[in-house]
C-alpha atoms as a PDB file:
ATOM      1  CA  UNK A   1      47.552  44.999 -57.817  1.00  0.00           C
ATOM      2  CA  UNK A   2      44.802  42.225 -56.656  1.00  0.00           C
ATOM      3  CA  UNK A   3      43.853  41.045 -53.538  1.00  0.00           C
ATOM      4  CA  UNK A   4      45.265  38.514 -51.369  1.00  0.00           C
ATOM      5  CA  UNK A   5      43.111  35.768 -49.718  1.00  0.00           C
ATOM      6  CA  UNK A   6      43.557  33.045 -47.294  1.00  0.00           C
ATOM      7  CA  UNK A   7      41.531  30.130 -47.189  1.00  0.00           C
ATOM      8  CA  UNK A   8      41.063  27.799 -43.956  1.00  0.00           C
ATOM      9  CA  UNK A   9      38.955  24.900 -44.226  1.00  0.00           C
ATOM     10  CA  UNK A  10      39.878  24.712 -47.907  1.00  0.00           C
ATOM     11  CA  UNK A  11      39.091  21.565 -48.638  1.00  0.00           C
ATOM     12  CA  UNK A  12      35.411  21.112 -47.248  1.00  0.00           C
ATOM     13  CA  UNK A  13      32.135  21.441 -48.479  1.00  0.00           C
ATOM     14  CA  UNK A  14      31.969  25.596 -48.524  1.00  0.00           C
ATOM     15  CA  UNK A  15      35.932  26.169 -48.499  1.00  0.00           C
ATOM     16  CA  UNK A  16      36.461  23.790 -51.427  1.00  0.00           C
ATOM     17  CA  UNK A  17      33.614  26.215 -53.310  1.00  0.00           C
ATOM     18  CA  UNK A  18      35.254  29.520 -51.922  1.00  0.00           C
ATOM     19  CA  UNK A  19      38.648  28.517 -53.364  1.00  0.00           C
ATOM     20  CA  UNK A  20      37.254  27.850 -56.602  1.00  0.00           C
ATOM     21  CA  UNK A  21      34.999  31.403 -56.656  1.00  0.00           C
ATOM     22  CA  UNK A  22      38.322  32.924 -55.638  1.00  0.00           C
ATOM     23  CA  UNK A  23      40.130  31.874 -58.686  1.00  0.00           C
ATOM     24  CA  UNK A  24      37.313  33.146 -60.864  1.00  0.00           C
ATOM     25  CA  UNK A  25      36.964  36.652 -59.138  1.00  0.00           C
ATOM     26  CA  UNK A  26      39.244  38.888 -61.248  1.00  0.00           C
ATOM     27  CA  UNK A  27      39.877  41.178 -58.138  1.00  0.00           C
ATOM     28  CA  UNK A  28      41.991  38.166 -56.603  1.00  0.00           C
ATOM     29  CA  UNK A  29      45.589  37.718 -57.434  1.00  0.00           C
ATOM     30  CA  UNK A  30      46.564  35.253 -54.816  1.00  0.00           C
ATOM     31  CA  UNK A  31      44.866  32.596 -53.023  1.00  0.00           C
ATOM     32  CA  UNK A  32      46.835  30.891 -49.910  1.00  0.00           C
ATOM     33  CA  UNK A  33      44.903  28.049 -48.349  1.00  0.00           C
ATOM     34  CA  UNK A  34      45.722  26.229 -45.126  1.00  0.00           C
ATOM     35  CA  UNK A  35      45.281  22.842 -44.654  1.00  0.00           C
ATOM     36  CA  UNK A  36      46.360  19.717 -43.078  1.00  0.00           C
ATOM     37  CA  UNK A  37      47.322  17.879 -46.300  1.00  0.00           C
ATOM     38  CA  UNK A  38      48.553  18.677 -49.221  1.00  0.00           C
ATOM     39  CA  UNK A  39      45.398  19.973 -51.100  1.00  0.00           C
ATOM     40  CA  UNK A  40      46.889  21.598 -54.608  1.00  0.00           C
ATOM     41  CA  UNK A  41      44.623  24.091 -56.115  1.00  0.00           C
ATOM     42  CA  UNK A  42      43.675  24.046 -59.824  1.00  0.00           C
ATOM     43  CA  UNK A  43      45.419  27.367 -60.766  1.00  0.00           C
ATOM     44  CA  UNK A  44      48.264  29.078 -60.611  1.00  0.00           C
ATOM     45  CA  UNK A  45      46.564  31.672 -58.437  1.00  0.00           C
ATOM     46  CA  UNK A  46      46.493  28.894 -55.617  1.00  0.00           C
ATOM     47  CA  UNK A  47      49.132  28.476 -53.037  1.00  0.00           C
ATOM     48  CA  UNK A  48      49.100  25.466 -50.628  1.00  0.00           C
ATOM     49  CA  UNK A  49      50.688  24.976 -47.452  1.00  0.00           C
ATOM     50  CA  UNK A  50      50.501  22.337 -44.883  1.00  0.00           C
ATOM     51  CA  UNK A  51      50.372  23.506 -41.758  1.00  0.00           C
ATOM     52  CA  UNK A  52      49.983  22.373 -38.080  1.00  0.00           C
ATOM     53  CA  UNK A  53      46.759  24.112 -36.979  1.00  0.00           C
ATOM     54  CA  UNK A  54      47.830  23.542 -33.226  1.00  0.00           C
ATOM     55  CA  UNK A  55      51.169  25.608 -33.977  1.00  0.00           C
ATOM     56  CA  UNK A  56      49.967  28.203 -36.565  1.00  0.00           C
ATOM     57  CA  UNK A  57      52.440  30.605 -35.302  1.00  0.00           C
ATOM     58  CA  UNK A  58      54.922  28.751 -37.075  1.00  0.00           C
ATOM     59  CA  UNK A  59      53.392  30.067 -40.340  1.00  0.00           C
ATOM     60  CA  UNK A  60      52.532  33.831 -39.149  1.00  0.00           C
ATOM     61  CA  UNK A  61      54.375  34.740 -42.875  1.00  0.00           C
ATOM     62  CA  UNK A  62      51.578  33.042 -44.643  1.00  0.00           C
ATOM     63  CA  UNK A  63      49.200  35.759 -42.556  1.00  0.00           C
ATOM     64  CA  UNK A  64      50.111  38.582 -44.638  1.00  0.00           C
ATOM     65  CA  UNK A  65      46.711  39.005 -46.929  1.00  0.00           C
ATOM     66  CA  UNK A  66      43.829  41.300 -47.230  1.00  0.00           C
ATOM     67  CA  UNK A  67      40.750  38.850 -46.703  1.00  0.00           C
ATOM     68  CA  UNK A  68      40.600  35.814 -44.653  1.00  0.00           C
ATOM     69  CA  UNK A  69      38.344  33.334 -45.383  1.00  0.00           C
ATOM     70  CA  UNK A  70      37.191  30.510 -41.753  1.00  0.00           C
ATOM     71  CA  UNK A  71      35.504  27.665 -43.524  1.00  0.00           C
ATOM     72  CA  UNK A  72      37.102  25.439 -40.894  1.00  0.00           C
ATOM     73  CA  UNK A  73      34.964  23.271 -38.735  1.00  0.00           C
ATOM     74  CA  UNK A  74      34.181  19.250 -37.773  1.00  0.00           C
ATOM     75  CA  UNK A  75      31.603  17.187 -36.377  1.00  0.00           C
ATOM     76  CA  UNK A  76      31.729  15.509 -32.916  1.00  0.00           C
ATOM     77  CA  UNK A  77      31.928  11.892 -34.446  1.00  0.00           C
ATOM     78  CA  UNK A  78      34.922  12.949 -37.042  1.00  0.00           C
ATOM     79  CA  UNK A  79      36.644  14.979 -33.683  1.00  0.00           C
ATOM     80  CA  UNK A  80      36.184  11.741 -31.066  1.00  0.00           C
ATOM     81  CA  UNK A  81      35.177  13.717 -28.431  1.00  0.00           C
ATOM     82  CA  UNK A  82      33.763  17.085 -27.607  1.00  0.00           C
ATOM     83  CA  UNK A  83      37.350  18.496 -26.892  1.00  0.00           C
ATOM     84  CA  UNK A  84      38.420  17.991 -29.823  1.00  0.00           C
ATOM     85  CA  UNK A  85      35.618  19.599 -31.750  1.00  0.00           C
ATOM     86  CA  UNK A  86      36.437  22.833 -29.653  1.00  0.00           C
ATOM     87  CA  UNK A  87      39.863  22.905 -30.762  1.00  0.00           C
ATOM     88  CA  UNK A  88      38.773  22.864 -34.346  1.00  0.00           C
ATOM     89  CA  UNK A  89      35.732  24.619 -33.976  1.00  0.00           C
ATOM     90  CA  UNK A  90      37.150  27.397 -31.536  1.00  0.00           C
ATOM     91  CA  UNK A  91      41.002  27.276 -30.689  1.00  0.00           C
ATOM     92  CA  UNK A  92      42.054  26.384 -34.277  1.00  0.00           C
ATOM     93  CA  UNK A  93      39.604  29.902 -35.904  1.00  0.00           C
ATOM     94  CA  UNK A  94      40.523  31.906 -33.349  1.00  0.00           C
ATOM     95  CA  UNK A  95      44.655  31.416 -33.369  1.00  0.00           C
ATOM     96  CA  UNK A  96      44.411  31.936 -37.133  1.00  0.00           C
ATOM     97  CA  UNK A  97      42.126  35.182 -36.915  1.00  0.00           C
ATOM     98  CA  UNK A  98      44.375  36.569 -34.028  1.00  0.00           C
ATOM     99  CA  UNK A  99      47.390  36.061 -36.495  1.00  0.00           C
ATOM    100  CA  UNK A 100      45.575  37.213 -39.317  1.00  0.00           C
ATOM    101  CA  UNK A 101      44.499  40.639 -37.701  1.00  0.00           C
ATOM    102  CA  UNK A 102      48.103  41.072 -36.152  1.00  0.00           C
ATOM    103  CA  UNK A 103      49.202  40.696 -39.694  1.00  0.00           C
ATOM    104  CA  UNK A 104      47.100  43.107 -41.133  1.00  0.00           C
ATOM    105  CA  UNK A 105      44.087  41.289 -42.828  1.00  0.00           C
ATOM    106  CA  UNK A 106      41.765  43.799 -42.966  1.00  0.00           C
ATOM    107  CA  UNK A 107      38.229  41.557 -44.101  1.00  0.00           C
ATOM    108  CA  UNK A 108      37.858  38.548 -42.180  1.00  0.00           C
ATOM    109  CA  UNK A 109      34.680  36.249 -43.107  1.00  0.00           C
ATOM    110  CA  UNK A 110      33.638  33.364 -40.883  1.00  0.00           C
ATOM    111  CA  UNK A 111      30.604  30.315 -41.897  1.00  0.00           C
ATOM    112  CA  UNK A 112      29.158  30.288 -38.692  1.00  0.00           C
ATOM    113  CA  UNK A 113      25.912  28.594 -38.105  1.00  0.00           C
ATOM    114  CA  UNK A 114      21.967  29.248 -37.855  1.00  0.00           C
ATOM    115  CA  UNK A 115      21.325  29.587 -34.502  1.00  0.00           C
ATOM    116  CA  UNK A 116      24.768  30.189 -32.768  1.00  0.00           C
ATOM    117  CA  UNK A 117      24.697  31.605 -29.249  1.00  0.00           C
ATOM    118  CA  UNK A 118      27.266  31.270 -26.611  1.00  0.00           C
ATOM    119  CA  UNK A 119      24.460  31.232 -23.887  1.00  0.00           C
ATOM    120  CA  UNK A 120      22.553  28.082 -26.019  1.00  0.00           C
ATOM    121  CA  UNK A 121      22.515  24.852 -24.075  1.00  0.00           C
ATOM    122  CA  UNK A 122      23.338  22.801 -27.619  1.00  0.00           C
ATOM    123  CA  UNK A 123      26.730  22.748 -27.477  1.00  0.00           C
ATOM    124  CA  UNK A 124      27.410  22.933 -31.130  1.00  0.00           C
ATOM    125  CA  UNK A 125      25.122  25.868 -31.355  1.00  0.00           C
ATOM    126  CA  UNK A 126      27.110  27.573 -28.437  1.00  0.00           C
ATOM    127  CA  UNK A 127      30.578  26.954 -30.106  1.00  0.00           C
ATOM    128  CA  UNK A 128      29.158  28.972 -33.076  1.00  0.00           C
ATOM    129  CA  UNK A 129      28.275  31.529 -30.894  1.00  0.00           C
ATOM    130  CA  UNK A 130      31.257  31.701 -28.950  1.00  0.00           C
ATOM    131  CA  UNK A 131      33.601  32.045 -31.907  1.00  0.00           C
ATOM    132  CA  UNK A 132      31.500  34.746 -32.748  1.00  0.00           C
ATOM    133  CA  UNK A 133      31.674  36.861 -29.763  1.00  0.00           C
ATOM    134  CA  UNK A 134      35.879  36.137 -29.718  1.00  0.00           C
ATOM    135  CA  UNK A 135      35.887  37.178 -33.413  1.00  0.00           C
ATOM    136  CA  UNK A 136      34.151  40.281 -32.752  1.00  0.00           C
ATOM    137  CA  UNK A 137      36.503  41.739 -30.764  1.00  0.00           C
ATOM    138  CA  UNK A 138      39.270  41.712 -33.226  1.00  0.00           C
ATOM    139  CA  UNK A 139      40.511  44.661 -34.834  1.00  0.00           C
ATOM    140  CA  UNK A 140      39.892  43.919 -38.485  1.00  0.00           C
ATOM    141  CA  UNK A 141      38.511  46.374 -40.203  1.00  0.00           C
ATOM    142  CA  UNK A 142      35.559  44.368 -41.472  1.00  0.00           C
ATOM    143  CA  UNK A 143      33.715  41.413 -40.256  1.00  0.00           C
ATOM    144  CA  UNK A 144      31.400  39.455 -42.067  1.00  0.00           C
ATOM    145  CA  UNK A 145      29.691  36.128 -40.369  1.00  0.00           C
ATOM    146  CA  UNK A 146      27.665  33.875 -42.395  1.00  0.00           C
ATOM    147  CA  UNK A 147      24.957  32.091 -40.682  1.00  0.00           C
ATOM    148  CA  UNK A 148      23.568  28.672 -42.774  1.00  0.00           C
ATOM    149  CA  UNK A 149      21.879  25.514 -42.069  1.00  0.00           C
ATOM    150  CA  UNK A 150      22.420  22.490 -43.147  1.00  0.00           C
ATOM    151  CA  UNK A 151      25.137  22.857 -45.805  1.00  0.00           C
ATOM    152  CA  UNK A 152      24.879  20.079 -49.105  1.00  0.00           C
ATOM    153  CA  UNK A 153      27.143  19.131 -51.120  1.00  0.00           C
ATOM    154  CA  UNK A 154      30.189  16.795 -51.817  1.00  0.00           C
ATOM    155  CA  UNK A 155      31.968  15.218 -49.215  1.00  0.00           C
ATOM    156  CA  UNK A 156      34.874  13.009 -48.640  1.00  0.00           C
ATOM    157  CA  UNK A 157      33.123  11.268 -45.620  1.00  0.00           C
ATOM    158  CA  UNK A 158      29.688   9.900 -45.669  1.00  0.00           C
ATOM    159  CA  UNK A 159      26.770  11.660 -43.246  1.00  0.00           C
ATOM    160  CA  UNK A 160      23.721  10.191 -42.366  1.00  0.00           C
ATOM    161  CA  UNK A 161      22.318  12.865 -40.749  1.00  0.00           C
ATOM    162  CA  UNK A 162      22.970  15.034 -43.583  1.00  0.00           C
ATOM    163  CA  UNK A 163      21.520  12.829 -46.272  1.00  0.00           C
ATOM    164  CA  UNK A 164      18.538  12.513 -44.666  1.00  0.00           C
ATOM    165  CA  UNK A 165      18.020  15.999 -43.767  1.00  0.00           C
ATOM    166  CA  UNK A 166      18.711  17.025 -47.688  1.00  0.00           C
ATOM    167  CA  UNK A 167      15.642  14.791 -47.992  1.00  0.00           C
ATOM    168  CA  UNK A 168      13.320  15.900 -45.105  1.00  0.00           C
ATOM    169  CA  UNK A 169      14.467  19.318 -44.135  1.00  0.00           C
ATOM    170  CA  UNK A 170      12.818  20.944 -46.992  1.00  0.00           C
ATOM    171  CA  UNK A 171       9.388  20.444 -46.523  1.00  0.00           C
ATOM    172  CA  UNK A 172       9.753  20.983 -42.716  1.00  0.00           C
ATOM    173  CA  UNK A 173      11.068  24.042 -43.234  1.00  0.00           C
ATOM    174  CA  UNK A 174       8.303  25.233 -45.172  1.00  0.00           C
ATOM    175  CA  UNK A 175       6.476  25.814 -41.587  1.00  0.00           C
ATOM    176  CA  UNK A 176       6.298  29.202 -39.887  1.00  0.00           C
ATOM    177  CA  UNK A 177       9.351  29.817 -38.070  1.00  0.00           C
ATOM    178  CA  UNK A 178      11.458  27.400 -39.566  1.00  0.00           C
ATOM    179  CA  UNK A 179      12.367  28.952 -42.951  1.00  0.00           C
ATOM    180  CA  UNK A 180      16.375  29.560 -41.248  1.00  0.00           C
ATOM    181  CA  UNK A 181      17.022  25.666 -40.615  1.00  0.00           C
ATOM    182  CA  UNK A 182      16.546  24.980 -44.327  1.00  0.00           C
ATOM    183  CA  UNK A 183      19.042  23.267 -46.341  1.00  0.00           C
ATOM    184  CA  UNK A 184      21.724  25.019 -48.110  1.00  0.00           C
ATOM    185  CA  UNK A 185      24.485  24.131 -50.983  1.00  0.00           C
ATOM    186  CA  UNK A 186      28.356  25.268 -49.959  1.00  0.00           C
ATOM    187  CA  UNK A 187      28.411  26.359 -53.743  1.00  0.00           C
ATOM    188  CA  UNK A 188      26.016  29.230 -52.652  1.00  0.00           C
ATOM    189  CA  UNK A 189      27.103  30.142 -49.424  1.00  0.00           C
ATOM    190  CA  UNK A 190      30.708  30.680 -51.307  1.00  0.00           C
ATOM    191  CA  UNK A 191      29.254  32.647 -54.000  1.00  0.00           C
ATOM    192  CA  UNK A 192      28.252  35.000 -51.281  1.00  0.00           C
ATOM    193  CA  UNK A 193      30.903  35.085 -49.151  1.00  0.00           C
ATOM    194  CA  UNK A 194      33.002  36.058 -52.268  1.00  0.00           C
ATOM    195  CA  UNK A 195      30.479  38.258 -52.999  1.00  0.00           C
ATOM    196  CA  UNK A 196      30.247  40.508 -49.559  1.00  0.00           C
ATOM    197  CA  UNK A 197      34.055  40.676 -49.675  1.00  0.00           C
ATOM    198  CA  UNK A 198      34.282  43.226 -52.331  1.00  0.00           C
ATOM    199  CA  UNK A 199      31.195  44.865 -51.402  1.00  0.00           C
ATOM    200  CA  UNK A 200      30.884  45.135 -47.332  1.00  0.00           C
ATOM    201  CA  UNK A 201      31.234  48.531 -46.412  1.00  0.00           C
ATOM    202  CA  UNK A 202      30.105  48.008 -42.350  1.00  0.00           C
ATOM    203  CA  UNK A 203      32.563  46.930 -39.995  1.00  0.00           C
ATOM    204  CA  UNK A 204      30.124  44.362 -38.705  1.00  0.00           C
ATOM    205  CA  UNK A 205      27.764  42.519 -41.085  1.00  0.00           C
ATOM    206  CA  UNK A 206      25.846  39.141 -40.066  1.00  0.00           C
ATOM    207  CA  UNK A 207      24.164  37.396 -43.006  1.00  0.00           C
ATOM    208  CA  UNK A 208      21.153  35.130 -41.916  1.00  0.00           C
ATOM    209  CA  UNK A 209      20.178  32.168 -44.061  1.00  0.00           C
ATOM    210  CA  UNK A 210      16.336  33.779 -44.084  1.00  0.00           C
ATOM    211  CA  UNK A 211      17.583  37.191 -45.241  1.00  0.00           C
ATOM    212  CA  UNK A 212      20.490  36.364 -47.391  1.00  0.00           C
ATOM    213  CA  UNK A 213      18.675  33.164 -49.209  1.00  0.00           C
ATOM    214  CA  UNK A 214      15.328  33.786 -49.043  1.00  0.00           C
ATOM    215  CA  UNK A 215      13.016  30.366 -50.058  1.00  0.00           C
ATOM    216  CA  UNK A 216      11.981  30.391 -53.782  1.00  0.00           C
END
């Protein structure tokens, strides 16, 4: 019997591409993914429910899996304010690992960020790193946190800062010390991520953008 695995943050630029790896991967029989509209899948392995991410207890039945899969995160000028990012960013991962661990998930894998530490005075950066720490202390079984950069690829929203990095970041991340702030495609992050979920044998496993991707 295959694998169950939940999705949140289905729909962006790395969830989207973990969805779609997730259908391929022949150890999967069952993909649920969590969003905030309806987002149907392309296969019958795909399961969609619309949920209220401020009241996830209301869907603790969709919990019952074996990996779970936090692609979920926003910007400060799609949240409106810096609360509002933390609620996504934090409150919203953290309520659905707490459910998912309570319900028996026994993998959970988080896209994090390059750079994330709670004691950093960006506050982006210390979100990451926050998150981390609270995931840590979970009772899965195995824990698997992805740290990328900049993370290309298609959107539904247009970013400026993103476009121009894709363009710039490259060659200033050829300089010592700045190889882990290069730019990254969600198609490859997924691939991983899909990857280190039927292969992790640590309980604890952080995957760098340096170590993981090394530049070509």
């Amino acid at each position: 019997m295959g694998q169950t695995a939940i999705v949140i943050g289905a729909t962006g630029v790395v969830g989207r591409e973990v969805v779609a790896e997730l259908i391929a991967c022949e150890a999967i029989a069952r993909v649920v993914t969590l969003t905030r509209r309806p987002a149907p899948g392309d296969s019958d392995k795909v399961e969609n429910h619309v949920v209220d991410f401020a009241r996830l207890e209301d869907w603790t039945h969709c919990f019952q899996a074996d990996l779970l899969f936090s692609c979920l995160g926003t910007t400060l000028k799609q949240a409106g304010s810096l609360e509002v990012q933390r609620r996504v960013d934090i409150d919203h991962q953290l309520s659905a690992a707490r459910l998912a661990a309570a319900q028996g998930v026994t993998h959970y894998l988080l896209v994090s960020s390059s750079g994330a530490n709670h004691a950093s005075r960006n506050g982006y950066l210390r979100m990451k790193g926050e998150l981390e720490v609270a995931i840590k202390a979970l009772p899965f079984a195995r824990i698997s946190i992805f740290q990328p950069s900049l993370l290309v690829g298609e959107r539904s929203d247009f970013r400026l800062g993103e476009t121009l990095g894709r363009y710039l970041l490259p060659a200033l991340t050829r300089l010592p010390g700045l190889q882990r702030y290069r730019p990254i495609r969600g198609a490859q992050v997924a691939a991983r991520m899909v990857e280190v979920s039927q292969r992790q044998q640590q309980a604890h496993a952080v995957y760098r953008l340096e170590e993981v991707f090394p530049p070509a």
